[in-house]
N, C-alpha and C. Protein backbone atom coordinates (compact mmCIF):
# COMPACT_ATOMS: atom_id res chain seq x y z
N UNK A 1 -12.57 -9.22 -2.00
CA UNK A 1 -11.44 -8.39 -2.32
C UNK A 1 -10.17 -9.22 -2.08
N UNK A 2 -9.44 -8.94 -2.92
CA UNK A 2 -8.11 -9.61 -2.68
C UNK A 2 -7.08 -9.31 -2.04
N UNK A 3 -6.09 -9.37 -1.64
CA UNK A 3 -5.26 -8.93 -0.42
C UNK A 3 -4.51 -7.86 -1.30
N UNK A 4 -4.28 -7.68 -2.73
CA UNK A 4 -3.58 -6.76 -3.93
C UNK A 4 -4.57 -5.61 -3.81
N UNK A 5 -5.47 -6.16 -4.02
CA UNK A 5 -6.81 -5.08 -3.98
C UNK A 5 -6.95 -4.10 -2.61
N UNK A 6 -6.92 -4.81 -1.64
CA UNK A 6 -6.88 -4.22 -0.48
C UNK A 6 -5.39 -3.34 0.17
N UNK A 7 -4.34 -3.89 -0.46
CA UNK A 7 -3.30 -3.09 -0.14
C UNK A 7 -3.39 -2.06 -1.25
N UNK A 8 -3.93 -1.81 -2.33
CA UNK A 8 -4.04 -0.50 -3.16
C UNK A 8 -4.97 0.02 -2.17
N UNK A 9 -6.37 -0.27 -1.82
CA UNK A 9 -7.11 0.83 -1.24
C UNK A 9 -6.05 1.44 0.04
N UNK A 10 -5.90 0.63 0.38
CA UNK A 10 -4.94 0.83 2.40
C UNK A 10 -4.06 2.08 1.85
N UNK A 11 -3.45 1.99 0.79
CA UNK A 11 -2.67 3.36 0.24
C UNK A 11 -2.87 4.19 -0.31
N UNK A 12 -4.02 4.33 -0.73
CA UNK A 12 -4.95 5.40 -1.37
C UNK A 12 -5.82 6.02 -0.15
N UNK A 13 -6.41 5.00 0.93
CA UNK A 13 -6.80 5.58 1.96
C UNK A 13 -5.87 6.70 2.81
N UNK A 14 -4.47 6.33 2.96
CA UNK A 14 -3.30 6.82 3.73
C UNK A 14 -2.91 8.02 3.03
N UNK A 15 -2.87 8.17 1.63
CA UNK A 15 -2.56 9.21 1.01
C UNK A 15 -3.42 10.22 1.13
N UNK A 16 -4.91 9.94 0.85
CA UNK A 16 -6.04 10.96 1.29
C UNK A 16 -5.91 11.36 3.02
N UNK A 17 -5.43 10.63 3.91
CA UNK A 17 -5.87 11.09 5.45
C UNK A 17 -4.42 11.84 5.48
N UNK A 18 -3.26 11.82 4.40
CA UNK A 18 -2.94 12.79 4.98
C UNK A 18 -2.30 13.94 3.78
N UNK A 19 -3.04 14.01 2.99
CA UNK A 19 -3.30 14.75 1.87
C UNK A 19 -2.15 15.17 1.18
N UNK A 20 -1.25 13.65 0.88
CA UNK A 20 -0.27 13.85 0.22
C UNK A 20 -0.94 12.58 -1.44
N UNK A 21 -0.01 13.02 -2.44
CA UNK A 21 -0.11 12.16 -3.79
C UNK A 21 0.69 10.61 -3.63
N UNK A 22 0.16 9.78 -4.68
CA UNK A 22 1.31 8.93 -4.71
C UNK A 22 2.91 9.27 -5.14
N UNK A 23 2.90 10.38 -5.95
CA UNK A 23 4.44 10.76 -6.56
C UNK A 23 5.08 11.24 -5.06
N UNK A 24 4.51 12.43 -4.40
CA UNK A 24 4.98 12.22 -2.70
C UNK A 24 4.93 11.45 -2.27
N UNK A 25 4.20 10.17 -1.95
CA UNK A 25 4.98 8.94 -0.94
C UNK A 25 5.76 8.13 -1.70
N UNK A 26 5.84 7.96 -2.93
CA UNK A 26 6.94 7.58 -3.55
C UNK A 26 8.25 8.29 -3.24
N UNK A 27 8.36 9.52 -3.40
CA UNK A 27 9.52 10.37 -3.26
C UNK A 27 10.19 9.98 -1.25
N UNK A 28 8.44 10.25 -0.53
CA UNK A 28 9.13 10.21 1.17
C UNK A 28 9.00 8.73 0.87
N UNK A 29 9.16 7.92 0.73
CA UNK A 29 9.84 6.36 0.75
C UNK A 29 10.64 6.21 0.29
N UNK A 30 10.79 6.48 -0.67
CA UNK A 30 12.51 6.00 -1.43
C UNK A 30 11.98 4.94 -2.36
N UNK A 31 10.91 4.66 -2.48
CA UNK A 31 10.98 3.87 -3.89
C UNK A 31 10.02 5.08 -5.05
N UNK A 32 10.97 4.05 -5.84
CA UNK A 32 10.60 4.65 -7.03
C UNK A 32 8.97 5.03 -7.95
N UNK A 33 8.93 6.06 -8.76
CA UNK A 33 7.17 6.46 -8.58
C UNK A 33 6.75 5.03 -9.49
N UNK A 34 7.95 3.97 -10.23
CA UNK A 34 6.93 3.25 -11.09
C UNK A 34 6.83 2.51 -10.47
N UNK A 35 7.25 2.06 -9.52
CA UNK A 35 7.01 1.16 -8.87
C UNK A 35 5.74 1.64 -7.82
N UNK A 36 5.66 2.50 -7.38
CA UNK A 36 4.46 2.44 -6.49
C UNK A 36 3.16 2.76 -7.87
N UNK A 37 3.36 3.22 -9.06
CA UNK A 37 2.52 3.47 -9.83
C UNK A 37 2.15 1.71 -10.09
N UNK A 38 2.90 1.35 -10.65
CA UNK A 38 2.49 -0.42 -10.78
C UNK A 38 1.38 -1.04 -9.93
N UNK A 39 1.87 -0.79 -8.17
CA UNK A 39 1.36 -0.91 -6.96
C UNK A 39 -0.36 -0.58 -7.69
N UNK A 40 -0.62 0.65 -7.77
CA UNK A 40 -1.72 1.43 -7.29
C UNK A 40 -2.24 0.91 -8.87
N UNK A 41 -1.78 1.05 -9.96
CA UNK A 41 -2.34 0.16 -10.86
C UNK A 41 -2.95 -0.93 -11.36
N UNK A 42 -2.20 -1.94 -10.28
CA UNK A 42 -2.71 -3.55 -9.91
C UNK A 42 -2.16 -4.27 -11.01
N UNK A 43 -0.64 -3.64 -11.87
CA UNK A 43 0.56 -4.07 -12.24
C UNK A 43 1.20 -5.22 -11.72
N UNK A 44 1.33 -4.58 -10.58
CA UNK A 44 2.12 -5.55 -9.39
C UNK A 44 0.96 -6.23 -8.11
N UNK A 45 1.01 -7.78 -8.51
CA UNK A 45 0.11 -7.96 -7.68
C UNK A 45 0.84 -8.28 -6.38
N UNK A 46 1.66 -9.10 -5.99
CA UNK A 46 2.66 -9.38 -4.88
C UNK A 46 3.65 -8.61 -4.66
N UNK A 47 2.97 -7.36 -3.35
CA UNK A 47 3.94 -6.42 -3.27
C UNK A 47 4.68 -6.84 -1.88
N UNK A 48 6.05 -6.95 -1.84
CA UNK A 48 6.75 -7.37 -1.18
C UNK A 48 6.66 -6.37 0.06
N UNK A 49 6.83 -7.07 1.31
CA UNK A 49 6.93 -6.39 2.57
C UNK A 49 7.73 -5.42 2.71
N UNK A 50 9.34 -5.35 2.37
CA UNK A 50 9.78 -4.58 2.29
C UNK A 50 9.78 -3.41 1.48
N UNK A 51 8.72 -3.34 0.50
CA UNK A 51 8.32 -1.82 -0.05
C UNK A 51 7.03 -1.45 0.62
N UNK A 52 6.14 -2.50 1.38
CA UNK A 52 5.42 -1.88 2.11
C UNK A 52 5.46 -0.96 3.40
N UNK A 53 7.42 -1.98 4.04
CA UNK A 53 7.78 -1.25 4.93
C UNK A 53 8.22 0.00 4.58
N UNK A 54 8.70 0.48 3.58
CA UNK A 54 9.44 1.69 3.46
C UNK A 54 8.15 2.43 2.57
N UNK A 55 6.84 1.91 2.32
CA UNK A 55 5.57 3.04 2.60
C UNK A 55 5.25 3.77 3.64
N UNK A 56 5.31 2.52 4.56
CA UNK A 56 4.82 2.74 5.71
C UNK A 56 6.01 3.71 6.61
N UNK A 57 6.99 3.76 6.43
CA UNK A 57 7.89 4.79 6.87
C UNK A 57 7.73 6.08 6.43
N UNK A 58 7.40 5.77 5.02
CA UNK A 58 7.38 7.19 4.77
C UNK A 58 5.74 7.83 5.26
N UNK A 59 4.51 7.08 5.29
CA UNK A 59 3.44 7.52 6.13
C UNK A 59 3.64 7.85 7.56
N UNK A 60 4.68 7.47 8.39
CA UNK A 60 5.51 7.57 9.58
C UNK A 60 4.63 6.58 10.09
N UNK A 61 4.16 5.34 9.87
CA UNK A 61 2.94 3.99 10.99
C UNK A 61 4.25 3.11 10.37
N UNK A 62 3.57 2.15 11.69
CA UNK A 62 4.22 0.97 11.37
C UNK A 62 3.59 -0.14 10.46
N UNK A 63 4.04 -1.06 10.18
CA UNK A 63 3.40 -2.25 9.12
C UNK A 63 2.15 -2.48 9.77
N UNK A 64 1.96 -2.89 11.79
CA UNK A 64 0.94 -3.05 12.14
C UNK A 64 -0.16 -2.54 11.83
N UNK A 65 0.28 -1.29 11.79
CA UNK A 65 -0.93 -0.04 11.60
C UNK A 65 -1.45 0.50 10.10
N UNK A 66 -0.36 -0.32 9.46
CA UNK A 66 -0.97 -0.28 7.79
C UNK A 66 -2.47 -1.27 7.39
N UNK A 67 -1.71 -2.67 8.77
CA UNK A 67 -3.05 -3.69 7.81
C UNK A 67 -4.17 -3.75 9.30
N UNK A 68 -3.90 -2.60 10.34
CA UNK A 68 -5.10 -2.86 10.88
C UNK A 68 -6.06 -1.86 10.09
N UNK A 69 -6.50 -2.69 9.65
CA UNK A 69 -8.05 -1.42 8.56
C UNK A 69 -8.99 -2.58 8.29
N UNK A 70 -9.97 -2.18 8.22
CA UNK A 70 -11.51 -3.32 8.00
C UNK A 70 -11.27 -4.06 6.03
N UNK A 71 -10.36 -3.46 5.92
CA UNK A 71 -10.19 -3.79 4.21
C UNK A 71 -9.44 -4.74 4.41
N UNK A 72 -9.21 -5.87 5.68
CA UNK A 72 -8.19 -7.21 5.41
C UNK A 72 -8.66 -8.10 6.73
N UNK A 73 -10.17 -7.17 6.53
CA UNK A 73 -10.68 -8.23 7.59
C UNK A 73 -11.36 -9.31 6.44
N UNK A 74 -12.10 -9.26 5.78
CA UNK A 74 -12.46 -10.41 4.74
C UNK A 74 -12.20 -10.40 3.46
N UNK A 75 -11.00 -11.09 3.30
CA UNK A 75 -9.89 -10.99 1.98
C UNK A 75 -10.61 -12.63 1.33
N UNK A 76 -10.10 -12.49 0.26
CA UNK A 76 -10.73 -13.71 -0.76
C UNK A 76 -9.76 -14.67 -0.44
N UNK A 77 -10.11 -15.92 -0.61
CA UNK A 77 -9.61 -16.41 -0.52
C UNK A 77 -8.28 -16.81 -1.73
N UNK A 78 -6.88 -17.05 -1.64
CA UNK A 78 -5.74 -16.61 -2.26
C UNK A 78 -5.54 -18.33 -3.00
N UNK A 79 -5.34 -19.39 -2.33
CA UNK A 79 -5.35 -20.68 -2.62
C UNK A 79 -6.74 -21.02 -3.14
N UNK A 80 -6.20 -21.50 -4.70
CA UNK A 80 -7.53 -22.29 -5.21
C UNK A 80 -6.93 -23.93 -5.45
């Protein structure tokens, strides 16, 4: 899995545990729905920290607590 791959599941996981949509954490973040639609599409493969941070705000965790999940314990390798 790729680290793109794994940050779509990490937010699809977060949205189900707390049984909100992506158009709601788009809205409680402040970014915009195409942009997290891109995200969850695999549009956008390099999603910048700072829209992860203001996911993760709007999930109320911190960044730590976004990538502790078993989905970035064995990521592919990124450099070929």
């Amino acid at each position: 899995m790729t680290i793109a791959q794994a940050v779509v599941k990490r937010i699809y996981e977060l949205c189900d545990e707390r049984n909100v949509t992506i158009n709601k954490i788009s809205n409680i973040s402040g970014i915009t729905q195409s942009t997290v639609s891109d995200i969850v599409n695999g549009s956008t493969v390099n999603t910048g920290i700072a829209t992860i941070k203001k996911l993760c705000d709007g999930f109320n965790i911190s960044i730590r607590e976004f990538f502790d999940s078993p989905l970035f314990d064995d990521l592919e390798q990124e450099v070929r």
